[in-house]
Protein backbone atom coordinates (compact mmCIF):
# COMPACT_ATOMS: atom_id res chain seq x y z
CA UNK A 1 141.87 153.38 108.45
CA UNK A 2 141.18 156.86 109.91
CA UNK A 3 142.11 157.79 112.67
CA UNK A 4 139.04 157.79 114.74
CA UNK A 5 138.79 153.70 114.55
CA UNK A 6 142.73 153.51 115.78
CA UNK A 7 141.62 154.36 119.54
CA UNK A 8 138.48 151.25 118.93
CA UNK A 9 141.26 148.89 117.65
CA UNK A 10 143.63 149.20 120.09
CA UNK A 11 140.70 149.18 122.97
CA UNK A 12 139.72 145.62 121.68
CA UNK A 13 143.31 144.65 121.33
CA UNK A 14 143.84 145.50 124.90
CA UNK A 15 140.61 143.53 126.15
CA UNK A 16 142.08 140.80 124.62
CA UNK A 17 145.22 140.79 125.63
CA UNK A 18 143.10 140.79 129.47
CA UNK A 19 141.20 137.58 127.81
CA UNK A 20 142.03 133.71 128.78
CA UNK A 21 144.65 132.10 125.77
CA UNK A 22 142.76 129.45 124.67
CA UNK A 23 143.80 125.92 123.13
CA UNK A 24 141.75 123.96 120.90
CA UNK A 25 143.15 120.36 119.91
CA UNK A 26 141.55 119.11 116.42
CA UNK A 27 141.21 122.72 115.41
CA UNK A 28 142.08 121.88 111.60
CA UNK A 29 138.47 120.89 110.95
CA UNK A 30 134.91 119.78 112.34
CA UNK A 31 133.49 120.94 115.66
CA UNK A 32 137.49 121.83 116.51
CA UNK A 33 137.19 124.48 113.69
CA UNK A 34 134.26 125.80 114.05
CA UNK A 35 135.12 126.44 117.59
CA UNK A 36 138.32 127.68 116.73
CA UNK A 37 136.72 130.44 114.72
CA UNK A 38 134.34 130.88 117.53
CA UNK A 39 136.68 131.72 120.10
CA UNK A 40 138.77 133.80 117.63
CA UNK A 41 135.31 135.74 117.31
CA UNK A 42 135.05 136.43 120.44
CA UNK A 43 136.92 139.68 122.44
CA UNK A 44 136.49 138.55 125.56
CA UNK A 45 138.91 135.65 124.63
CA UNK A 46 142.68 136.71 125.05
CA UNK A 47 144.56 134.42 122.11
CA UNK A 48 143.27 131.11 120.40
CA UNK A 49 145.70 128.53 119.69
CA UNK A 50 145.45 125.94 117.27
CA UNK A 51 146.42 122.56 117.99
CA UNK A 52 146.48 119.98 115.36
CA UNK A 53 148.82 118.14 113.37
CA UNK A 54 147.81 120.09 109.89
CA UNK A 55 146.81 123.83 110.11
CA UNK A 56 143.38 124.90 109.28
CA UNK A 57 141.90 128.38 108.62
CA UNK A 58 141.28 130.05 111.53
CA UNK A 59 142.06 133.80 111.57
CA UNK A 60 144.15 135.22 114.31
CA UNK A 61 145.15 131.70 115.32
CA UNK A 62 148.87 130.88 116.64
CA UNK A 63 149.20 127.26 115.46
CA UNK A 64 151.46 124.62 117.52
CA UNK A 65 151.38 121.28 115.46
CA UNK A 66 150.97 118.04 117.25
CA UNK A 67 149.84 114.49 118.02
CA UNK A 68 147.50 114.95 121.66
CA UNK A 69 148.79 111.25 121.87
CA UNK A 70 152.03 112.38 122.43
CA UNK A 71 152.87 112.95 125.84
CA UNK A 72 155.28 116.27 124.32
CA UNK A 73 152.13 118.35 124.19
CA UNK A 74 152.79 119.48 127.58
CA UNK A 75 155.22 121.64 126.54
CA UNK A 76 152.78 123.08 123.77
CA UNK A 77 150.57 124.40 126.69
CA UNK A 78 152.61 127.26 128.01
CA UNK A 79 150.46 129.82 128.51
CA UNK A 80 147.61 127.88 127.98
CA UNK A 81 143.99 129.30 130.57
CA UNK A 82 141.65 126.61 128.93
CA UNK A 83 142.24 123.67 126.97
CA UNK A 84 139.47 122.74 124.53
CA UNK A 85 140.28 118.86 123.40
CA UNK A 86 137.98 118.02 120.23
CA UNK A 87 140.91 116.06 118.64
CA UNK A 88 138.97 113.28 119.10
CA UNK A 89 137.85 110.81 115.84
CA UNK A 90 134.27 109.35 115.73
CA UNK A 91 133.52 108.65 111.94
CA UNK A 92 131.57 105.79 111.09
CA UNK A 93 133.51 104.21 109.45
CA UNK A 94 136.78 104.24 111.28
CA UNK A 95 135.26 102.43 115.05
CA UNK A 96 132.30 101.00 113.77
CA UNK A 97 129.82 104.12 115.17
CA UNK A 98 129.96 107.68 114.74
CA UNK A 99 129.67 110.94 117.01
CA UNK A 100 130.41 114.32 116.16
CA UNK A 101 132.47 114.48 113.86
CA UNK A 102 136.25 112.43 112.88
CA UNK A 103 139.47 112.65 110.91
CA UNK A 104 139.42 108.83 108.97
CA UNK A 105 139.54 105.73 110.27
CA UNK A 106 142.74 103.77 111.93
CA UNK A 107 140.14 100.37 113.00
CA UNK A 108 137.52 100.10 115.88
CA UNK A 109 140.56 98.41 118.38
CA UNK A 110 143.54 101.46 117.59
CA UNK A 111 140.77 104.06 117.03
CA UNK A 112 138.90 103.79 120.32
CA UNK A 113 142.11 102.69 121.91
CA UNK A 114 143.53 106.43 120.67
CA UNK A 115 140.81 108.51 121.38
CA UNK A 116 140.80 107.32 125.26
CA UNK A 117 144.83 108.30 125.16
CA UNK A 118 144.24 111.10 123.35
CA UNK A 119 142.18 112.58 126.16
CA UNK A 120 144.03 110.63 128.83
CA UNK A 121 147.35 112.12 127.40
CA UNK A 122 145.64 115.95 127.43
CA UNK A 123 144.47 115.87 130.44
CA UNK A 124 148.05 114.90 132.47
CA UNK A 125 149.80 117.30 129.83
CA UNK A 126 146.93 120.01 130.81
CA UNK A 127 147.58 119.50 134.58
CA UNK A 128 151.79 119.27 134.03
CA UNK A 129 151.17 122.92 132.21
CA UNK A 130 149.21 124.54 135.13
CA UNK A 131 146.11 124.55 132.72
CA UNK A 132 143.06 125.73 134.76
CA UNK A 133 140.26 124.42 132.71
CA UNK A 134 139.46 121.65 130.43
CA UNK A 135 136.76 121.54 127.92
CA UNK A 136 135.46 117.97 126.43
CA UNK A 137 132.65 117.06 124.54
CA UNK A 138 130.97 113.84 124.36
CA UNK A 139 127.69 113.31 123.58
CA UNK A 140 124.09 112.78 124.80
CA UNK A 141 124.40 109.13 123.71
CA UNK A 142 126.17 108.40 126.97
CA UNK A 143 122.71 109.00 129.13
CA UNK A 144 121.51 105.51 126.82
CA UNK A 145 118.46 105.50 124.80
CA UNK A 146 115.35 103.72 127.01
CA UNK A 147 111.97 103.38 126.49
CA UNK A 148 111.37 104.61 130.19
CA UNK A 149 113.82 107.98 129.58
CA UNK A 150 111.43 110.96 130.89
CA UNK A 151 111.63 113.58 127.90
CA UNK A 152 113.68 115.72 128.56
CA UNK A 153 116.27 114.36 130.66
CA UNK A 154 118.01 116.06 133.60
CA UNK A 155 121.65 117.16 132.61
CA UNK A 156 122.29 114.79 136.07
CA UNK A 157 120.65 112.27 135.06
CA UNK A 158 122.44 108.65 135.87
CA UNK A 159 124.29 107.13 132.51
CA UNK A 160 122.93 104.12 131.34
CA UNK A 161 124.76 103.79 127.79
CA UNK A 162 125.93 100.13 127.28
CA UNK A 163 129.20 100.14 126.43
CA UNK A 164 129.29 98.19 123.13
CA UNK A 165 133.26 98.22 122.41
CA UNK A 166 132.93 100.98 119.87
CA UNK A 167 131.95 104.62 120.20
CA UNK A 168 129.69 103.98 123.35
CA UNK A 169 132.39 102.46 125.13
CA UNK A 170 134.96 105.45 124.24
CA UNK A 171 132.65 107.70 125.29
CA UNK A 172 131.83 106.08 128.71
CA UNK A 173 135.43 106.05 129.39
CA UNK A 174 136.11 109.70 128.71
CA UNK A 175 133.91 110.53 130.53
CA UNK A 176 135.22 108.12 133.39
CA UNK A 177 138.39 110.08 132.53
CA UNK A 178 136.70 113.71 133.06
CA UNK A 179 134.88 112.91 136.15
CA UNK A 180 138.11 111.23 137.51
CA UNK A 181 140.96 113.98 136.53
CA UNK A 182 139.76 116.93 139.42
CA UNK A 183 140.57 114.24 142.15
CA UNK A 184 143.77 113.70 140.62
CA UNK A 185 144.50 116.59 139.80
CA UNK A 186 144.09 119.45 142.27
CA UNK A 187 143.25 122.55 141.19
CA UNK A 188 141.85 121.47 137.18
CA UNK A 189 138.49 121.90 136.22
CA UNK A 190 136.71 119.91 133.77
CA UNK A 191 133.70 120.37 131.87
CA UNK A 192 131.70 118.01 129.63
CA UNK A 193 128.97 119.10 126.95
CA UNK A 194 127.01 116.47 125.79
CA UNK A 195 125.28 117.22 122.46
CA UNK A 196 122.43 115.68 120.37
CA UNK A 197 122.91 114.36 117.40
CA UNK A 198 125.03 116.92 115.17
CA UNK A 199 124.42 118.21 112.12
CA UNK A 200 126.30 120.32 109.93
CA UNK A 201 129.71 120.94 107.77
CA UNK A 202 132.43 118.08 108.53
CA UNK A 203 129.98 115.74 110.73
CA UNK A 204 129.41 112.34 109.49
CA UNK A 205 127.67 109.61 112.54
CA UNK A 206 126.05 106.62 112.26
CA UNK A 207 122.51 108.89 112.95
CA UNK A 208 123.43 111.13 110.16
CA UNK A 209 123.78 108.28 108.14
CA UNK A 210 119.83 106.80 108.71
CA UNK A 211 118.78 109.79 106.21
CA UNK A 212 120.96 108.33 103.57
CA UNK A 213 118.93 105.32 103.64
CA UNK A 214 116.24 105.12 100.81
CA UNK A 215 113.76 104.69 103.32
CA UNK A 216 114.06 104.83 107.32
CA UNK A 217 114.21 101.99 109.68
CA UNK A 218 111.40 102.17 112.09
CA UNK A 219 111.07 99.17 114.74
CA UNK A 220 107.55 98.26 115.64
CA UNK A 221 106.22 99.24 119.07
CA UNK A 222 109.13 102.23 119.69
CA UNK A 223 108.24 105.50 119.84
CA UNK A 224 111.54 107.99 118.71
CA UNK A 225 112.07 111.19 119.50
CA UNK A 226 114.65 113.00 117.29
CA UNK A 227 116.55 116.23 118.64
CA UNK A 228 119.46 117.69 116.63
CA UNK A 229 122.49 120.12 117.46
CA UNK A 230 123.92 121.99 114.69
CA UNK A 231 127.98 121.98 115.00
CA UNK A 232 127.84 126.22 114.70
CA UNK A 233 125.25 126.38 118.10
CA UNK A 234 127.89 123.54 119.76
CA UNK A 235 130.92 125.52 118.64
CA UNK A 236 128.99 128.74 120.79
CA UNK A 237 128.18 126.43 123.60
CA UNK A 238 132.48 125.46 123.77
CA UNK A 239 132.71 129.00 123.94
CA UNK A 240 130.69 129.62 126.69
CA UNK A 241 132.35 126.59 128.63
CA UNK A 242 135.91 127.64 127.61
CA UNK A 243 135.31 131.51 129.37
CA UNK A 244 133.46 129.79 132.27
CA UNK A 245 130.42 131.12 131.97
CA UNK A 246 128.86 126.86 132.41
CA UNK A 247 130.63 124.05 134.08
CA UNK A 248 130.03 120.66 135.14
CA UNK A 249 128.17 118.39 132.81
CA UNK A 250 126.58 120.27 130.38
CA UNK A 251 124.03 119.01 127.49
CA UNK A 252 123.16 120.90 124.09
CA UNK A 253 120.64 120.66 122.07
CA UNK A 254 117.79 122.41 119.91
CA UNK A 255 114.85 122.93 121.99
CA UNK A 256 112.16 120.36 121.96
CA UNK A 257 111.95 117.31 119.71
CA UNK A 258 110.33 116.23 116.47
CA UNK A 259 108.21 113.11 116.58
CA UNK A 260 108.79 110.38 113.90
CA UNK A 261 105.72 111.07 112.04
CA UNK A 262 106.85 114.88 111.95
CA UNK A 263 110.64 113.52 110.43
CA UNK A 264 108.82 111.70 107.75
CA UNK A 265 106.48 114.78 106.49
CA UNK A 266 109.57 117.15 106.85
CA UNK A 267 111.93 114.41 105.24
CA UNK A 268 109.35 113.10 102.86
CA UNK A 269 110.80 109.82 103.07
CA UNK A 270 108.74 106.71 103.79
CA UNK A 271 109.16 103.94 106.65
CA UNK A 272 110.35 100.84 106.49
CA UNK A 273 108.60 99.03 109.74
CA UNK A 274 110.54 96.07 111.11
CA UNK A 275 109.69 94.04 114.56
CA UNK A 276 112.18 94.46 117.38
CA UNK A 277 113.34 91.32 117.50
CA UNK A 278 114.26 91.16 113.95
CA UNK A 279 116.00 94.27 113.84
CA UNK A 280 118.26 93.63 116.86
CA UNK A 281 118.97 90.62 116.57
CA UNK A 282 119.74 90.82 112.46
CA UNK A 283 121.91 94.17 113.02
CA UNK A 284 124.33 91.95 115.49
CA UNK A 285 124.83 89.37 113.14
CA UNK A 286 125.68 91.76 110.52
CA UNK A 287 128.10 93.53 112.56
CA UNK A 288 129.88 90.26 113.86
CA UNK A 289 130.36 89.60 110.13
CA UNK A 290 131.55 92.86 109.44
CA UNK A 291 129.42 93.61 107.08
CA UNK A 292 127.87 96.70 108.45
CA UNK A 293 129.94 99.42 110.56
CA UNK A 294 127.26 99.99 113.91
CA UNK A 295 126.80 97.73 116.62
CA UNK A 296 123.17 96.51 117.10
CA UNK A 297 123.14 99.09 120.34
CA UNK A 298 123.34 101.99 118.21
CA UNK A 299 119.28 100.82 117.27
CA UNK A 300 118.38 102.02 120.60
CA UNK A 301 118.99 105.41 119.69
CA UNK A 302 116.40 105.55 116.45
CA UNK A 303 114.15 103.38 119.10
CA UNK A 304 114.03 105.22 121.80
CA UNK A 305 114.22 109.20 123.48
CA UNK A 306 117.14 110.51 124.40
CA UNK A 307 116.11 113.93 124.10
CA UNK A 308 118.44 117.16 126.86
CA UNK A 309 117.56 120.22 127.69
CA UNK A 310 120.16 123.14 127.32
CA UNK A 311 119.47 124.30 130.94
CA UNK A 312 123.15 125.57 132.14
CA UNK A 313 123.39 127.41 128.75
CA UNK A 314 119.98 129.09 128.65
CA UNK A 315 120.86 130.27 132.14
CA UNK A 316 124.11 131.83 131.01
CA UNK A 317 122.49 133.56 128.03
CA UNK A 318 123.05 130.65 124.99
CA UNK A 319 120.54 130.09 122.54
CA UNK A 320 120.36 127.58 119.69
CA UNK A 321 120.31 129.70 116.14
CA UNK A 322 118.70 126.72 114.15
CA UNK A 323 115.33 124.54 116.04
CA UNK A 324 115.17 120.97 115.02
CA UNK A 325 113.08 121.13 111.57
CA UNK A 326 115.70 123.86 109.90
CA UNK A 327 118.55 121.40 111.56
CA UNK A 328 117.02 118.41 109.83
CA UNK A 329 117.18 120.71 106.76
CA UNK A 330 120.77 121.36 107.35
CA UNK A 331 121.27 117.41 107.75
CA UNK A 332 119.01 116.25 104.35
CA UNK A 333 121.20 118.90 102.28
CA UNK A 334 124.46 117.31 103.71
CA UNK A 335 123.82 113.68 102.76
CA UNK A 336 122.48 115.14 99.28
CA UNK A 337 124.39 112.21 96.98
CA UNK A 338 124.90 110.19 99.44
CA UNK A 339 123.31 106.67 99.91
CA UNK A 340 123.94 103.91 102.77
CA UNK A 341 122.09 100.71 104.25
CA UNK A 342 122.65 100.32 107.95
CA UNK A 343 125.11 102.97 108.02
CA UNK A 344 126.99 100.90 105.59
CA UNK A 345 127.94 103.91 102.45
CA UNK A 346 126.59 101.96 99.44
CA UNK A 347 126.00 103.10 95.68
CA UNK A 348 123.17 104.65 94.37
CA UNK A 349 122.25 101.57 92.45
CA UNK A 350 122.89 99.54 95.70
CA UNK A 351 120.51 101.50 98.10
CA UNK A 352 117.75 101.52 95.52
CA UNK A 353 117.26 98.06 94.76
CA UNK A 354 113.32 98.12 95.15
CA UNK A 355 110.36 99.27 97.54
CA UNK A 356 111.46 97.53 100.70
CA UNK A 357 115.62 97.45 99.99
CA UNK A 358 116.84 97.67 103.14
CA UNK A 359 114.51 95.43 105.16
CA UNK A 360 114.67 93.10 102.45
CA UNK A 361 118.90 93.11 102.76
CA UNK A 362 118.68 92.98 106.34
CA UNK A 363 116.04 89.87 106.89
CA UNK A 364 117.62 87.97 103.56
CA UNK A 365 121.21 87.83 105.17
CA UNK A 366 119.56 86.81 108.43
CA UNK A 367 118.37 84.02 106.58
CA UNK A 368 122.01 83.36 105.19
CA UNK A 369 123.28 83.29 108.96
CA UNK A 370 121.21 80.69 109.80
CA UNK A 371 121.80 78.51 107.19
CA UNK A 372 125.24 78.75 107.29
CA UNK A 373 125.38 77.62 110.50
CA UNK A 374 122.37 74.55 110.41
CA UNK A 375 124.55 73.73 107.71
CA UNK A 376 127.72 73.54 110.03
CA UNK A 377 125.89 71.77 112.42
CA UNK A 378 124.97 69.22 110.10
């Protein structure tokens, strides 16, 4: 290096050793890594620390390997400005829904059971450490998806998610948890983004999942509006929450919405119409009897809007990088190979089994249910 760059090096060393030091839990992959290398990017952060119970690849990273459910953590927070806790496991398969991204599945009662003590057990160990701020994410699914939502919603808008004893329910109680730990805690901040649906590397949810059907599920009379967040613009919006630059509840999202007509043209995939009734009331049976992984809430959200606005970020200088048609892009490249029925991962030969497959599976086993039980009432 000559040595007219040594005075520039040691000038950004020295800005960040002025920065915050900066924790991310779940840092080995996901959203946690990708904001891991986010932070790490930036000079205006001090240090990044990794906090996971595997190392990822994150350069310039100190690791410190643990279990957030582990109370011990507290002493892996020395130092520690802002605490970013992403450790948190939503794949579709482990509880039964899916979020933003997961590690594998423990069962839908441990699972949610751990994520909820996960963030319970961060947040005391934050406050025991003198941590300032804490950074959680969520997701837009908590505002619930209604036919009456205005479009966009208000990042205060009231939460009327119904809390279905999966991934709905974990999410209403962290954030129960966030707006709760400032009162008990004196002097900790907490903020909360709330994403659309996420796209990208690592993320696998019960809405990435309805483009692995071989058609999609539309219910008669509803009238979608589908908004995407691609992990890389999320892992910029942490950022911005981790150096204070947004607080409070704050939601993320590409700007605008696509209309269902305008997913099937981009997509190319054709519909599969169903009534409301049938689709609801079908998708609960099937869950009861385990044999698909989402609640029948989780139709609300392919029903109806539950499009955000980015409003904090814009006003602190965030923009999105991708807009909802090159996200959907992003998302029909990442199930490439993949094939599923009601969120359920099936094989190729499975999900193609003729021109209405999935309705077909869907109304056929409702008619199984009910003859199973006239037959027990008989």
């Amino acid at each position: 290096m000559s040595s007219a760059a040594e005075p520039a090096k040691r000038a950004v060393r020295s800005r960040r050793s002025a920065g915050p030091v900066v924790a991310v839990t779940g840092a080995a992959d996901g959203l946690g890594l990708a904001s891991a290398r986010a932070l790490a990017a930036d000079p205006a952060v001090g240090k990044v620390i990794g906090i996971d119970t595997r190392r990822g690849h994150v350069d310039g990273a100190t690791w410190r390997l643990h279990d957030v459910c582990d109370p011990g953590i507290a002493a892996r927070l020395g130092s520690v400005d802002t605490l970013v806790h992403l450790a948190l496991d939503l794949g579709v398969d482990a509880n039964g829904s899916g979020g933003h991204g997961g590690h594998g599945g423990q069962g839908a009662n441990g699972l949610a059971s751990r994520n909820v003590r996960g963030t319970q057990t961060v947040l005391t160990a934050a406050a025991a450490a003198g941590v300032r701020r804490v950074v959680l994410c969520t997701s837009a699914m908590v505002y619930g998806a209604l036919p009456q939502n205005p479009v966009p919603l208000a990042e205060d808008a009231p939460l009327h998610a119904v809390p279905d004893g999966a991934l709905i329910g974990d999410l209403i109680e962290i954030e129960r948890l966030a707006e709760q730990a400032p009162r008990t805690h004196r002097g900790l901040e907490v903020t909360v983004l709330r994403p659309a649906a996420v796209v990208g590397p690592g993320i696998d949810s019960v809405l990435t999942r309805h483009f692995e059907a071989p058609r999609l599920l539309v219910v008669r009379g509803t009238a979608p509006k589908w908004q995407f967040c691609h992990v890389d613009d999320l892992a910029d919006a942490v950022v911005a929450a981790a150096l204070g630059r947004v607080s409070g509840v704050v939601t993320v999202g590409c700007d605008g919405w696509l209309e269902q007509s305008e997913v099937e043209t981009l997509t190319g995939m054709r519909r599969i119409e169903l009534p409301s009734s049938v689709a609801l009331a079908t998708a609960g049976r099937l869950h009861r009897l385990g044999v698909i992984p989402a609640p029948a809430s989780d139709l609300q959200y392919v029903m109806h809007p539950w499009v955000v606005p980015s409003t904090k970020l814009r006003e602190a200088g965030w923009r999105p990088t991708y807009d909802n048609p090159t996200a959907l892009g992003v998302l029909l490249e990442q199930v490439s190979g993949h094939h599923a029925l009601a969120a359920r991962r099936v094989g190729r030969r499975d999900a193609t089994i003729g021109a209405a497959g999935a309705a077909v599976a869907v109304v056929g086993t409702a008619a199984l249910v009910r003859r199973a039980r006239k037959l027990r009432r008989g």
